[in-house]
C-alpha atoms as a PDB file:
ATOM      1  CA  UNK A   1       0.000   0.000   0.000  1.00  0.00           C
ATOM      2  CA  UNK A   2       2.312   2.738  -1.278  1.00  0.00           C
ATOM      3  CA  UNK A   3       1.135   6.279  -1.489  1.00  0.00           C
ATOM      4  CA  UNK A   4       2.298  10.116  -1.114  1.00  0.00           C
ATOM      5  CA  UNK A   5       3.131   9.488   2.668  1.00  0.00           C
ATOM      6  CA  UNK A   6       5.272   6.261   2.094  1.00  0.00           C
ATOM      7  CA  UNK A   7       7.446   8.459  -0.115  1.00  0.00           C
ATOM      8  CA  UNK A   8       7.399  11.258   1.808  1.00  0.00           C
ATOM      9  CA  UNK A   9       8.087  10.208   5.142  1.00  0.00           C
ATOM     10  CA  UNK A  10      10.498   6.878   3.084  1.00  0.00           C
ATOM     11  CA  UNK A  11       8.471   3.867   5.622  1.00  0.00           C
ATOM     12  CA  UNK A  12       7.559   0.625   4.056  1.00  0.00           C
ATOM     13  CA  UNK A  13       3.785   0.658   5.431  1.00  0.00           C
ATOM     14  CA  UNK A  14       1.408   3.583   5.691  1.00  0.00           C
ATOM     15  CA  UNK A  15       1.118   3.082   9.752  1.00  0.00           C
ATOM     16  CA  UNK A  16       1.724   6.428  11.638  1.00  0.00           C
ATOM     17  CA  UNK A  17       1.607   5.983  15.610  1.00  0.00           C
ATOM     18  CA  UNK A  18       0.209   8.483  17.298  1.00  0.00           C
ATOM     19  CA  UNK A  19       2.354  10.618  19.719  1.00  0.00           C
ATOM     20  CA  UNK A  20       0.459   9.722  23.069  1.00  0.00           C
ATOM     21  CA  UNK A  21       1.565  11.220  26.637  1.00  0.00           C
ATOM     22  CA  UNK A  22       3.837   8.896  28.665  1.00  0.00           C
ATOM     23  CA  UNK A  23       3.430   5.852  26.152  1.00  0.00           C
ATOM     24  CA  UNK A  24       4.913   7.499  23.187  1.00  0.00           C
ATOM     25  CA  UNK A  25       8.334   6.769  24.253  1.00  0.00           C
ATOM     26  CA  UNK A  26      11.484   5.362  22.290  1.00  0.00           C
ATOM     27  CA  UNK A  27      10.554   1.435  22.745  1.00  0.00           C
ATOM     28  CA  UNK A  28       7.088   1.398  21.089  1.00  0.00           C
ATOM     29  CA  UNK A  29       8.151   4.500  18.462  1.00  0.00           C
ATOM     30  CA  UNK A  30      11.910   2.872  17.467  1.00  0.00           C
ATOM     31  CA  UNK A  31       9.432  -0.883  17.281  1.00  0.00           C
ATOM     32  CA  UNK A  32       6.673   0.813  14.755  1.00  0.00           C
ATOM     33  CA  UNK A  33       9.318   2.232  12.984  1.00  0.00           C
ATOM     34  CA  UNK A  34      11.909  -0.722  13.134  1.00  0.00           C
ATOM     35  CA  UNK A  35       8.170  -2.985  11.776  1.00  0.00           C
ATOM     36  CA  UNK A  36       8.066  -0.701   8.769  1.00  0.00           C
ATOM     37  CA  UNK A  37       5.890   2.443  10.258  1.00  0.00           C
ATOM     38  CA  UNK A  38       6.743   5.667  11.506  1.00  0.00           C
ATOM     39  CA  UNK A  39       7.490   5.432  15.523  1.00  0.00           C
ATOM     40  CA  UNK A  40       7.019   9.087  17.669  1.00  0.00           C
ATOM     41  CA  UNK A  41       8.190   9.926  19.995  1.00  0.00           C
ATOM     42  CA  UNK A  42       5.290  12.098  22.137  1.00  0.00           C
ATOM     43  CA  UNK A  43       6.957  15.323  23.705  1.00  0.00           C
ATOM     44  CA  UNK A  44       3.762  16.184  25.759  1.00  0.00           C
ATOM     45  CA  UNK A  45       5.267  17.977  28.694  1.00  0.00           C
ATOM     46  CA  UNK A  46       8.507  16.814  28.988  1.00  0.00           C
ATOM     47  CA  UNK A  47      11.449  19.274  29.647  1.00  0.00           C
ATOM     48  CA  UNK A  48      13.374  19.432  25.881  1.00  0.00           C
ATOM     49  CA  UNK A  49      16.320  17.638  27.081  1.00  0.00           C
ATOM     50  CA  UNK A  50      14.314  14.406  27.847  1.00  0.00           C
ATOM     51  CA  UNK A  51      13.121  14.440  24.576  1.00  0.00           C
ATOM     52  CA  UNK A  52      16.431  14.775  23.223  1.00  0.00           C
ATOM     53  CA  UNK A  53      17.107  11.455  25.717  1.00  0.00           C
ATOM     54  CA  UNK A  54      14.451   9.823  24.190  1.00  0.00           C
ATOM     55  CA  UNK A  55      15.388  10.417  20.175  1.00  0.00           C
ATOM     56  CA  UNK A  56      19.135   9.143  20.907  1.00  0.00           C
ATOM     57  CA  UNK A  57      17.408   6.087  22.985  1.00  0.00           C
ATOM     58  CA  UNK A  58      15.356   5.521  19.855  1.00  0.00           C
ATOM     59  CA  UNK A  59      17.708   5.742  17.057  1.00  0.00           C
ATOM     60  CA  UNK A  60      20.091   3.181  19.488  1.00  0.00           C
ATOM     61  CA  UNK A  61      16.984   0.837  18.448  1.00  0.00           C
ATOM     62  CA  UNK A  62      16.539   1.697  14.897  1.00  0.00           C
ATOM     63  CA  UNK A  63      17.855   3.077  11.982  1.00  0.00           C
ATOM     64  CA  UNK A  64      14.559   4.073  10.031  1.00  0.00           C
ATOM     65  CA  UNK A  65      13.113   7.025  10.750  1.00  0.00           C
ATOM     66  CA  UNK A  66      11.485   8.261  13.932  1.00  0.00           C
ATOM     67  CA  UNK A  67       9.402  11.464  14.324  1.00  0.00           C
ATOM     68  CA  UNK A  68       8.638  13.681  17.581  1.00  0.00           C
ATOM     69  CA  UNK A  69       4.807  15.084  18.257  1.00  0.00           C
ATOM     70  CA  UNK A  70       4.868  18.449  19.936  1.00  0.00           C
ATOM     71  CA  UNK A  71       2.415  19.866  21.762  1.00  0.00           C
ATOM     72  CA  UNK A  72       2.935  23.877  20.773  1.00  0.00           C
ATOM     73  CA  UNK A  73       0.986  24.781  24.208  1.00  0.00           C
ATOM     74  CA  UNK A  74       3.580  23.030  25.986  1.00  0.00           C
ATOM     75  CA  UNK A  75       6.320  25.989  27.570  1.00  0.00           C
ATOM     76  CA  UNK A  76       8.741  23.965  26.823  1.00  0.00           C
ATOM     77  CA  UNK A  77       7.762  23.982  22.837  1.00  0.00           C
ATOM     78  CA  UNK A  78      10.819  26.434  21.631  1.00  0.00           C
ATOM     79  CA  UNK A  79      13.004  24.475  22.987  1.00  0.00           C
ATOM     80  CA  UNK A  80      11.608  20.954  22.079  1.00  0.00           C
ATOM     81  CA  UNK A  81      11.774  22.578  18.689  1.00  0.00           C
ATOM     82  CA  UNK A  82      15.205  23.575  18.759  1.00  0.00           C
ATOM     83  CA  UNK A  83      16.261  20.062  20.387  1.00  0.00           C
ATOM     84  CA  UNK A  84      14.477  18.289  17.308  1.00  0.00           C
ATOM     85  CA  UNK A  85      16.445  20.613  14.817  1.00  0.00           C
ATOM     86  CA  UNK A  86      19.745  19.649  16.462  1.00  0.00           C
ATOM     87  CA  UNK A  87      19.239  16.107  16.659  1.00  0.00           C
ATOM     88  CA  UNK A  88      18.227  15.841  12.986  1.00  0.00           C
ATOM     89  CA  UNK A  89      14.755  14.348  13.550  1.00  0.00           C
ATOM     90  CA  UNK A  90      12.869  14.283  10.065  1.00  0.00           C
ATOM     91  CA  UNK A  91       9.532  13.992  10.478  1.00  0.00           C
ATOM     92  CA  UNK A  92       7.713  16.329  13.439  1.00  0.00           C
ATOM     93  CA  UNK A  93       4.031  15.405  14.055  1.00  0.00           C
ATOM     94  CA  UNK A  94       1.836  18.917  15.869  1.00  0.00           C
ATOM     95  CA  UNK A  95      -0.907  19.264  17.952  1.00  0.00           C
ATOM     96  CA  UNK A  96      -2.580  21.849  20.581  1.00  0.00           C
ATOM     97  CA  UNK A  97      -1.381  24.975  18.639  1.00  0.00           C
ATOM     98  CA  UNK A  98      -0.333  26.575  15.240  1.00  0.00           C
ATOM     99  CA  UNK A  99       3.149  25.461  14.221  1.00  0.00           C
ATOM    100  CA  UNK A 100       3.650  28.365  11.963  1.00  0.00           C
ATOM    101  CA  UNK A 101       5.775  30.438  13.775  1.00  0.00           C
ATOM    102  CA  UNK A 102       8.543  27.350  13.529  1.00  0.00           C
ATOM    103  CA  UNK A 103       7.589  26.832   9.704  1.00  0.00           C
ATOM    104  CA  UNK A 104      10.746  28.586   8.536  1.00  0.00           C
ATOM    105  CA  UNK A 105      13.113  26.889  11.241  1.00  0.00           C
ATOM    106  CA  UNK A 106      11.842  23.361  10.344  1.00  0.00           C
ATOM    107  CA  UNK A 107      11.886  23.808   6.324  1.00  0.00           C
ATOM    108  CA  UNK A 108      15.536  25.270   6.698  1.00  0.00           C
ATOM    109  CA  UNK A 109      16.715  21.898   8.324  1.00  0.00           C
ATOM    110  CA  UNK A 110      14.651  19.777   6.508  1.00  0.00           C
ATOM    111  CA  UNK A 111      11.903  18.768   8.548  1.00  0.00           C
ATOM    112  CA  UNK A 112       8.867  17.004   7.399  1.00  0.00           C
ATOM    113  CA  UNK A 113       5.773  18.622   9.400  1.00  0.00           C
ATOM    114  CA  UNK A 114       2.366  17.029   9.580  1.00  0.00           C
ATOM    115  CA  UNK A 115      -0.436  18.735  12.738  1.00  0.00           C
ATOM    116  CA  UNK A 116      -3.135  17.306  13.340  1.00  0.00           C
ATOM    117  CA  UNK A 117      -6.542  18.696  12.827  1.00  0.00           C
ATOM    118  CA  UNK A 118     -10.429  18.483  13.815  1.00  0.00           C
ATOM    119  CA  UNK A 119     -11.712  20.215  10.766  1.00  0.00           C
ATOM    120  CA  UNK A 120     -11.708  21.432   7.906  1.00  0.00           C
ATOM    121  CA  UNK A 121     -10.528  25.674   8.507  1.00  0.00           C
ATOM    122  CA  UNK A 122      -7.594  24.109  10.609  1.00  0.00           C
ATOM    123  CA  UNK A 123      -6.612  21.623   7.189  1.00  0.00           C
ATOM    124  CA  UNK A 124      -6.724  24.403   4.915  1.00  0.00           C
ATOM    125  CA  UNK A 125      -4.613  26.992   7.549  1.00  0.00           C
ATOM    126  CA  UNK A 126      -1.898  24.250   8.059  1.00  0.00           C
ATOM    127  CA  UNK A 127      -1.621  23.417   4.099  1.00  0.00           C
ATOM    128  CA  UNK A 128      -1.353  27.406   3.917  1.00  0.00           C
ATOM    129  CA  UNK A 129       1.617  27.712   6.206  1.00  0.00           C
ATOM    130  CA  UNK A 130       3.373  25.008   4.605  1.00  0.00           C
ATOM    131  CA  UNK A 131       2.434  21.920   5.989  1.00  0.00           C
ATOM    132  CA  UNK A 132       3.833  18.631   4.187  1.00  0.00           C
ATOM    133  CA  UNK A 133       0.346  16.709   5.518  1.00  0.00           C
ATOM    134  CA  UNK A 134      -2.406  17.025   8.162  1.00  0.00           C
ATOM    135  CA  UNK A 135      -3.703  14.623  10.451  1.00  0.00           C
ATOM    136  CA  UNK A 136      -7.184  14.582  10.001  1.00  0.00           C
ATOM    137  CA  UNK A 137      -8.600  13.070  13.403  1.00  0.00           C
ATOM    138  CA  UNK A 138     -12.198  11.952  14.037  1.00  0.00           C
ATOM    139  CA  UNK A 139     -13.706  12.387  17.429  1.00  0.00           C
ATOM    140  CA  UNK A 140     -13.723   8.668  18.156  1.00  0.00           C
ATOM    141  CA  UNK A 141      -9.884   8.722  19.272  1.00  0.00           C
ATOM    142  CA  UNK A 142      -8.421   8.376  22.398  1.00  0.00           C
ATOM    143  CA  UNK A 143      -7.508  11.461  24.343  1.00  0.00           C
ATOM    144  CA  UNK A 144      -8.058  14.929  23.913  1.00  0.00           C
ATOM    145  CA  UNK A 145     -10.719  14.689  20.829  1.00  0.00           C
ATOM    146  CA  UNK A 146     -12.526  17.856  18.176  1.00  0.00           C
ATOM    147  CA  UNK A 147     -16.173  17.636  17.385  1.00  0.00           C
ATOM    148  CA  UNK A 148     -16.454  15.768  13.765  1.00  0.00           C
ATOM    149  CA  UNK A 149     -16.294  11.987  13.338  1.00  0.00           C
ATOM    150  CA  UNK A 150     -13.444  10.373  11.100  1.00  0.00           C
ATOM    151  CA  UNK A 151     -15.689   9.161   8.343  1.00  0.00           C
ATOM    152  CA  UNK A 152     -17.135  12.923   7.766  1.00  0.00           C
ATOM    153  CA  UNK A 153     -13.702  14.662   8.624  1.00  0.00           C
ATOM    154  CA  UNK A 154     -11.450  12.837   6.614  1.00  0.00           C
ATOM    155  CA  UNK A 155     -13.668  12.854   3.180  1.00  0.00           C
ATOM    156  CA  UNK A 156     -14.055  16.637   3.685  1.00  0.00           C
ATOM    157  CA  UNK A 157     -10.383  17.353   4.601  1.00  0.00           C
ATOM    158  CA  UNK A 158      -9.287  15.220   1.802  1.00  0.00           C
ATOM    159  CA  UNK A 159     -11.573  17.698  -0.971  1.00  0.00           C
ATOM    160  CA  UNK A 160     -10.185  20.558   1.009  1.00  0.00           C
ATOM    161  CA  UNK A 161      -6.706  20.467   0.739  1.00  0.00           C
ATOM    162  CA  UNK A 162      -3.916  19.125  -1.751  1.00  0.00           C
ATOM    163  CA  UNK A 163      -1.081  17.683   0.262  1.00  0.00           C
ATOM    164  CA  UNK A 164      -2.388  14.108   2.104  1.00  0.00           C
ATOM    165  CA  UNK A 165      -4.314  13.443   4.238  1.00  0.00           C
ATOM    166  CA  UNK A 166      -3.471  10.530   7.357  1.00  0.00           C
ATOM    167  CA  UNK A 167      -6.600   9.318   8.882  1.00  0.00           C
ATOM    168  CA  UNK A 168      -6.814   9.105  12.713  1.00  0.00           C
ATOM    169  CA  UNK A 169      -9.915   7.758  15.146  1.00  0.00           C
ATOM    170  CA  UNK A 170     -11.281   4.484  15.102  1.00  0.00           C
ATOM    171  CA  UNK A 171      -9.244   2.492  13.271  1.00  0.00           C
ATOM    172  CA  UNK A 172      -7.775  -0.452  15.179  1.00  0.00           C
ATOM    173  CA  UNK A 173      -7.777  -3.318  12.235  1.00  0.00           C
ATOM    174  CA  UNK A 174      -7.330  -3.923   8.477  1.00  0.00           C
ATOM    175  CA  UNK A 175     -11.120  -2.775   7.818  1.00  0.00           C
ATOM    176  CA  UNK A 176     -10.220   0.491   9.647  1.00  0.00           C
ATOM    177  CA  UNK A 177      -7.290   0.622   7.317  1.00  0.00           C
ATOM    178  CA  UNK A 178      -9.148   0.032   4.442  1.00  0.00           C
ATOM    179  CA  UNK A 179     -11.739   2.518   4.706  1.00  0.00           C
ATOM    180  CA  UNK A 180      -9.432   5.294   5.394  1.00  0.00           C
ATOM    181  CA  UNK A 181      -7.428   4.826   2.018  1.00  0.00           C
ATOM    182  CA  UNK A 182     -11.443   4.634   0.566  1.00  0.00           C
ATOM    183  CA  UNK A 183     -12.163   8.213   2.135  1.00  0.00           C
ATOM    184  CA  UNK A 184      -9.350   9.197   0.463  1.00  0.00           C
ATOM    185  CA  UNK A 185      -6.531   8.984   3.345  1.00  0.00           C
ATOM    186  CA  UNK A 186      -2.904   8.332   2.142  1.00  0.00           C
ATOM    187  CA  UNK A 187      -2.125   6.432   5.618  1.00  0.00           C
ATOM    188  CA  UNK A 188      -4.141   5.664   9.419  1.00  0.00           C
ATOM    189  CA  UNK A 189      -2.374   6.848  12.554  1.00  0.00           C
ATOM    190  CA  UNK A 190      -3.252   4.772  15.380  1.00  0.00           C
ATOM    191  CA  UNK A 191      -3.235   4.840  18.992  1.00  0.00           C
ATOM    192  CA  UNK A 192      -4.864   2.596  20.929  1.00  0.00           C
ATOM    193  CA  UNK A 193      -3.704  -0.327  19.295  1.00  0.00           C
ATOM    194  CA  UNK A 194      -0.555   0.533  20.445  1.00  0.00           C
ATOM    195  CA  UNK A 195      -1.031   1.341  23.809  1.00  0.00           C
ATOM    196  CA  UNK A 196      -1.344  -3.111  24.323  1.00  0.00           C
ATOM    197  CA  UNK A 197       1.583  -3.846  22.208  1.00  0.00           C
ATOM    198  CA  UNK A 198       4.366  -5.688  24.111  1.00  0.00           C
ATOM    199  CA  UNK A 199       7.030  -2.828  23.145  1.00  0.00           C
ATOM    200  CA  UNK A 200       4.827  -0.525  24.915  1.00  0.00           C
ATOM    201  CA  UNK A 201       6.152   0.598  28.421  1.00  0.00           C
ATOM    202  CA  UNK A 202       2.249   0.906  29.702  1.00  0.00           C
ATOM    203  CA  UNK A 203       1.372  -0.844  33.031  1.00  0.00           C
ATOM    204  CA  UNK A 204      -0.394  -4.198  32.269  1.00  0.00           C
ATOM    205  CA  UNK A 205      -3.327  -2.854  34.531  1.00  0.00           C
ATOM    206  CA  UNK A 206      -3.846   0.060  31.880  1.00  0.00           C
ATOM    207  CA  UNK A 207      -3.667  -2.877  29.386  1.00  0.00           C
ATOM    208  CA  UNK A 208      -5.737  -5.262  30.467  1.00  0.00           C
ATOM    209  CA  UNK A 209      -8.468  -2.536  30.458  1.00  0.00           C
ATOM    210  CA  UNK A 210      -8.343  -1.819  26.679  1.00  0.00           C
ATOM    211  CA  UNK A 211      -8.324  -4.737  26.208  1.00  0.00           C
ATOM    212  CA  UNK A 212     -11.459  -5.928  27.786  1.00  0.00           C
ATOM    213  CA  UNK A 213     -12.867  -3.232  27.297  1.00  0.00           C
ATOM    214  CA  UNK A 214     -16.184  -2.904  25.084  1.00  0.00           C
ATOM    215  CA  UNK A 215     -17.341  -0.339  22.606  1.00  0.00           C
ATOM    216  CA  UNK A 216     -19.625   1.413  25.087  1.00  0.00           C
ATOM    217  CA  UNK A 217     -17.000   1.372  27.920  1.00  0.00           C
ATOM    218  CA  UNK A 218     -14.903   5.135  26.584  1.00  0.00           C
ATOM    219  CA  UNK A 219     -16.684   8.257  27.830  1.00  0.00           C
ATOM    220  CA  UNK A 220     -15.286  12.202  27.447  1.00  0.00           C
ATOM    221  CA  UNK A 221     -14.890  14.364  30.128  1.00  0.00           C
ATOM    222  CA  UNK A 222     -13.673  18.220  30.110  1.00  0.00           C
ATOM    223  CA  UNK A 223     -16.810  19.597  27.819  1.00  0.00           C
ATOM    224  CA  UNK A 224     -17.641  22.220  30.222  1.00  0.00           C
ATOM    225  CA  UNK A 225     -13.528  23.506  29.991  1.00  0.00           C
ATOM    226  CA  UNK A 226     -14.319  23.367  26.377  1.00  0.00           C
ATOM    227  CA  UNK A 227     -10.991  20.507  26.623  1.00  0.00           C
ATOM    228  CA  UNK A 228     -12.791  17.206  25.961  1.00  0.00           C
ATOM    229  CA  UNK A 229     -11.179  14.048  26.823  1.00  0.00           C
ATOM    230  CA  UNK A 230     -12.512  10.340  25.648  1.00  0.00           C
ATOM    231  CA  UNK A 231     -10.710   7.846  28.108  1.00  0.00           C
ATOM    232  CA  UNK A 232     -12.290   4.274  29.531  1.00  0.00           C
ATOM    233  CA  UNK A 233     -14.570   4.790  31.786  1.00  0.00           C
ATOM    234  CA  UNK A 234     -13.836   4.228  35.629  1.00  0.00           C
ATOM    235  CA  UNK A 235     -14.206   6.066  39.448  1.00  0.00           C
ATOM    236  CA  UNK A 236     -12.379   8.907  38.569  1.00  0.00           C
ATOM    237  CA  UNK A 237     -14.305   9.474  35.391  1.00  0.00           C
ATOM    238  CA  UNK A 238     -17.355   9.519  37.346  1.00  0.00           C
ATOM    239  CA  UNK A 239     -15.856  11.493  39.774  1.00  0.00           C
ATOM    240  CA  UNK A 240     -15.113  14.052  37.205  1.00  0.00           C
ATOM    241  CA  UNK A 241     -18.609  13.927  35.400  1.00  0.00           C
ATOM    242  CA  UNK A 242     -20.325  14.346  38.719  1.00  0.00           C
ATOM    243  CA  UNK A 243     -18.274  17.751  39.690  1.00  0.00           C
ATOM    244  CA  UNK A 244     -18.898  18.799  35.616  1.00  0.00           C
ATOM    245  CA  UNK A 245     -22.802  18.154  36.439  1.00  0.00           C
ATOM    246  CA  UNK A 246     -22.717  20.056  39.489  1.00  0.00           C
ATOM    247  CA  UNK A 247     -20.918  23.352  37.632  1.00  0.00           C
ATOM    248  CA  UNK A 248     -17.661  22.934  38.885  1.00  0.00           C
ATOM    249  CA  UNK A 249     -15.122  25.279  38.106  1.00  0.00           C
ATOM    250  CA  UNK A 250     -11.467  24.521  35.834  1.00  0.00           C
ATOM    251  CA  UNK A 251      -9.569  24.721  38.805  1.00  0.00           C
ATOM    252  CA  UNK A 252     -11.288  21.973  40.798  1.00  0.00           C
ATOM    253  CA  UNK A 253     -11.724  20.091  37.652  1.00  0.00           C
ATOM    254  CA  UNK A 254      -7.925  20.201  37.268  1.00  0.00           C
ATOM    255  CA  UNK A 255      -6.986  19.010  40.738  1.00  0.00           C
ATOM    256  CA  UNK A 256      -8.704  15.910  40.268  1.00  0.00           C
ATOM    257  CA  UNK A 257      -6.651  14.792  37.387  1.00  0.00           C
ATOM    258  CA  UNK A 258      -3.200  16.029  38.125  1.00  0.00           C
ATOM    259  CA  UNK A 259      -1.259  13.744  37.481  1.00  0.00           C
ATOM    260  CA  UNK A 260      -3.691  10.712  36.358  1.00  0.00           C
ATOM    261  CA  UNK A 261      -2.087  10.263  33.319  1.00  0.00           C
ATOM    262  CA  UNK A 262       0.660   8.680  34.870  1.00  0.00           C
ATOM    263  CA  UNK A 263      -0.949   6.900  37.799  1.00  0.00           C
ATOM    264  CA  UNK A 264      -2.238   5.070  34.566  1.00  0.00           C
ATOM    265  CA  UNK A 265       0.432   4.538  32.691  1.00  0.00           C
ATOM    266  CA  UNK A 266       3.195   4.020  35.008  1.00  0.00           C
ATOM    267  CA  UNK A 267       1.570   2.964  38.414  1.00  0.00           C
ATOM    268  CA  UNK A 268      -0.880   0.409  36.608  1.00  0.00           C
ATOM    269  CA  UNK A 269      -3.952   2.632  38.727  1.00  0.00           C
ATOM    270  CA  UNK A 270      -7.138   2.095  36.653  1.00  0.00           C
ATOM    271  CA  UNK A 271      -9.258   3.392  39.363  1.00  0.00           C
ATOM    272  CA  UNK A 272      -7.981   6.670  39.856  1.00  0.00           C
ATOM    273  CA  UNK A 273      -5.607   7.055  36.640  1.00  0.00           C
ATOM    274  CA  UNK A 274      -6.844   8.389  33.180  1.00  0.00           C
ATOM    275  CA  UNK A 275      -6.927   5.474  30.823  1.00  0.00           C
ATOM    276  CA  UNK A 276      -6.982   7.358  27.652  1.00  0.00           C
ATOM    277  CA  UNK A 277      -8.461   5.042  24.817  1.00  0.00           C
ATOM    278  CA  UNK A 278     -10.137   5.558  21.465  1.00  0.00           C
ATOM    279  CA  UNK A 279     -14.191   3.899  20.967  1.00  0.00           C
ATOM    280  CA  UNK A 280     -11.711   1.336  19.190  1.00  0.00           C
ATOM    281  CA  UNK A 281     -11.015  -0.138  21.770  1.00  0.00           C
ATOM    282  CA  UNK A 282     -13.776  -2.570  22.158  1.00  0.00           C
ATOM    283  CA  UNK A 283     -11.935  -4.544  19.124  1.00  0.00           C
ATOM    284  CA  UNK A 284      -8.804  -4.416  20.315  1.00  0.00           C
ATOM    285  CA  UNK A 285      -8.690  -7.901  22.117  1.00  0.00           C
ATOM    286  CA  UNK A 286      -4.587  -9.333  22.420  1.00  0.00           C
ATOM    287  CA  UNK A 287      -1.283  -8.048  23.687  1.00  0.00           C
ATOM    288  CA  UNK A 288       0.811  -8.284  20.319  1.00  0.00           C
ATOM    289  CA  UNK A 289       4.538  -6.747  18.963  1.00  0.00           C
ATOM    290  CA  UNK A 290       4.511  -3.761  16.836  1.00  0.00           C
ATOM    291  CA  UNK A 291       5.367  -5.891  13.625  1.00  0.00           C
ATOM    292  CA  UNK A 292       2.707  -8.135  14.360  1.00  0.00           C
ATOM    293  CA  UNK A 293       0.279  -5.828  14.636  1.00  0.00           C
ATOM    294  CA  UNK A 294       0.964  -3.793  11.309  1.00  0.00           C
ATOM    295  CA  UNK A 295       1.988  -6.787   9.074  1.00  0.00           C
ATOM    296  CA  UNK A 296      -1.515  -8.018  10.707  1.00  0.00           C
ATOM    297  CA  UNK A 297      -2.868  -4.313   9.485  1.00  0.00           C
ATOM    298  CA  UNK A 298      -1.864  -4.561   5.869  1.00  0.00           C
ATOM    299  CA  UNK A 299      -2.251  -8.408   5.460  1.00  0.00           C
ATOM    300  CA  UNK A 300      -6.646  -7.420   6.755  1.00  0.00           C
ATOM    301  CA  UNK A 301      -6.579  -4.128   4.539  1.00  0.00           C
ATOM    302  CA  UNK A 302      -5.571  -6.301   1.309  1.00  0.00           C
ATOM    303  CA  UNK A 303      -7.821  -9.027   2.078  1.00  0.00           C
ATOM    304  CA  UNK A 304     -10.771  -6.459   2.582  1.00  0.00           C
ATOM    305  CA  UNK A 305     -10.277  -4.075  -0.540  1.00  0.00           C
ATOM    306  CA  UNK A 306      -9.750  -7.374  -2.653  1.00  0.00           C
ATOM    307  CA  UNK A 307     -12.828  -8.673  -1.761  1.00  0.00           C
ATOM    308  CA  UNK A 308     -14.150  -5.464  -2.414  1.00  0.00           C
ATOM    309  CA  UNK A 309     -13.022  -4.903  -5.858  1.00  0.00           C
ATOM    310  CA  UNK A 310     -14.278  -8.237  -7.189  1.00  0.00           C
ATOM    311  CA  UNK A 311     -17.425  -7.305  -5.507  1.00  0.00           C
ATOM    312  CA  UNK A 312     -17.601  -4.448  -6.955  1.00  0.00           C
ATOM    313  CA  UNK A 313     -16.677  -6.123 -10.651  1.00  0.00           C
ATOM    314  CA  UNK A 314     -19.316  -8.564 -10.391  1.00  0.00           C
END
């Protein structure tokens, strides 16, 4: 399954993984990349030195490329940015912010740049400020989530703009896959599915969750901050919803999940930790490796549009 991103971003398979908070670290992104996808690394918060830490970690794993996500409302963002330049990173995925201001910085050294968006006026801004792709990303993912589903975004992004499009939100298998290239996506970025692969650092509390979890089991919190969140249900969750109900304010809100991402992740605490997960979750179902799961990706998406075409021939 070759296509504009392949080429661009030179990775066998059109798998990007998504640059999640405390999992996005250089095991699971140097194993997608080493299995033929791009890895990234996730800056979130961390001070820029870490991340530098964690690209030299990386490329002791892997020679193919790696990417870093940065989160532009992060303080530490100019010097993330500057740490990315230095260490010759290739491929820098955005989110929470415009990346234009660094536009120059990042063409001058080469940089591949690809933010994800909720819509449609975001698309068409990043193609404007040079952009190489966007990350079109339906509401169904894990995490901090826009408005629009992934089977209305992507179509609409895809008409909108000219560079490609990567699909994101609700794909977790082949079909997933599939559907995106159909909608006119040049490649899926995934999340959850990676959160349970056995290169991922995540607690196997946090993991055991996804995967039992059903397609009813994700709920969002924040929409009264105007920050929504879809994570897997639990006491904290409810905790959180109850306050929301009651008209509590940011501040209060905040206090009770300071620091829940990594009770999650790290501590294994699926009571009280956020367990950020995508409505895909419900068909995730087995702890696999990184090359399993995308040769398992590709092998489904062939089957399906096959069957497809001759379908559609008959």
């Amino acid at each position: 399954m070759k296509s504009r991103i392949t080429e661009l971003l030179e990775i066998k398979y059109p798998v990007i993984q998504g640059g999640m908070a405390w999992v996005a670290e250089h095991h699971l992104a140097a194993a997608v990349s080493e299995a033929g996808g791009l890895g990234i690394i996730g800056a979130a918060s961390a001070p820029a030195e870490v991340v530098r830490e964690e690209i030299r970690k990386a490329r002791e794993l892997t020679e193919k490329p790696i990417g870093v996500n940065i989160m532009l409302m992060n303080p530490n963002a100019p010097e993330v940015v500057k740490v990315v330049i230095e260490e010759g990173v290739k491929v820098v995925t955005t989110g929470a912010g415009n990346p234009a201001r660094y536009m120059k910085d990042f063409k001058a050294a080469g940089i591949k740049v690809i933010p994800v968006v909720a819509s449609v006026a975001m698309a068409k801004l990043m193609e404007r400020a040079g952009a190489d792709a966007v990350v079109a990303e339906g509401m169904e993912s894990g995490g901090h989530i826009g408005s629009e589903t992934t089977m209305c975004l992507v179509p609409q992004v895809v008409n909108a703009v000219n560079i490609p499009v990567i699909a994101a939100g609700g794909i977790g298998d082949g079909r997933g896959v599939a559907a995106a290239f159909l909608l006119g996506a040049e490649a899926v970025q995934m999340g959850t599915r990676f959160i349970v692969a056995k290169e991922s650092i995540v607690h196997p509390n946090y993991k055991e969750k996804v995967i039992k979890a059903k397609d009813i089991d994700s709920e969002i919190t924040g929409t009264s901050t105007g920050h929504p969140v879809r994570q897997i249900r639990n006491q904290m969750t409810r905790e959180y919803l109850r306050l929301e109900k009651e008209g509590a304010g940011l501040e209060e809100l905040e206090y009770l999940t300071l620091g829940s991402l990594r009770k999650a992740v790290i501590e294994g605490d699926t009571v009280n930790g956020t367990l950020m997960a995508g409505q895909i979750a419900g068909l995730v179902s087995k702890e696999q490796s990184c090359l399993e799961i995308i040769e398992e990706l590709m092998q489904e998406a062939e089957a399906v549009m096959k069957r497809g075409y001759e379908a559609w021939a008959k």
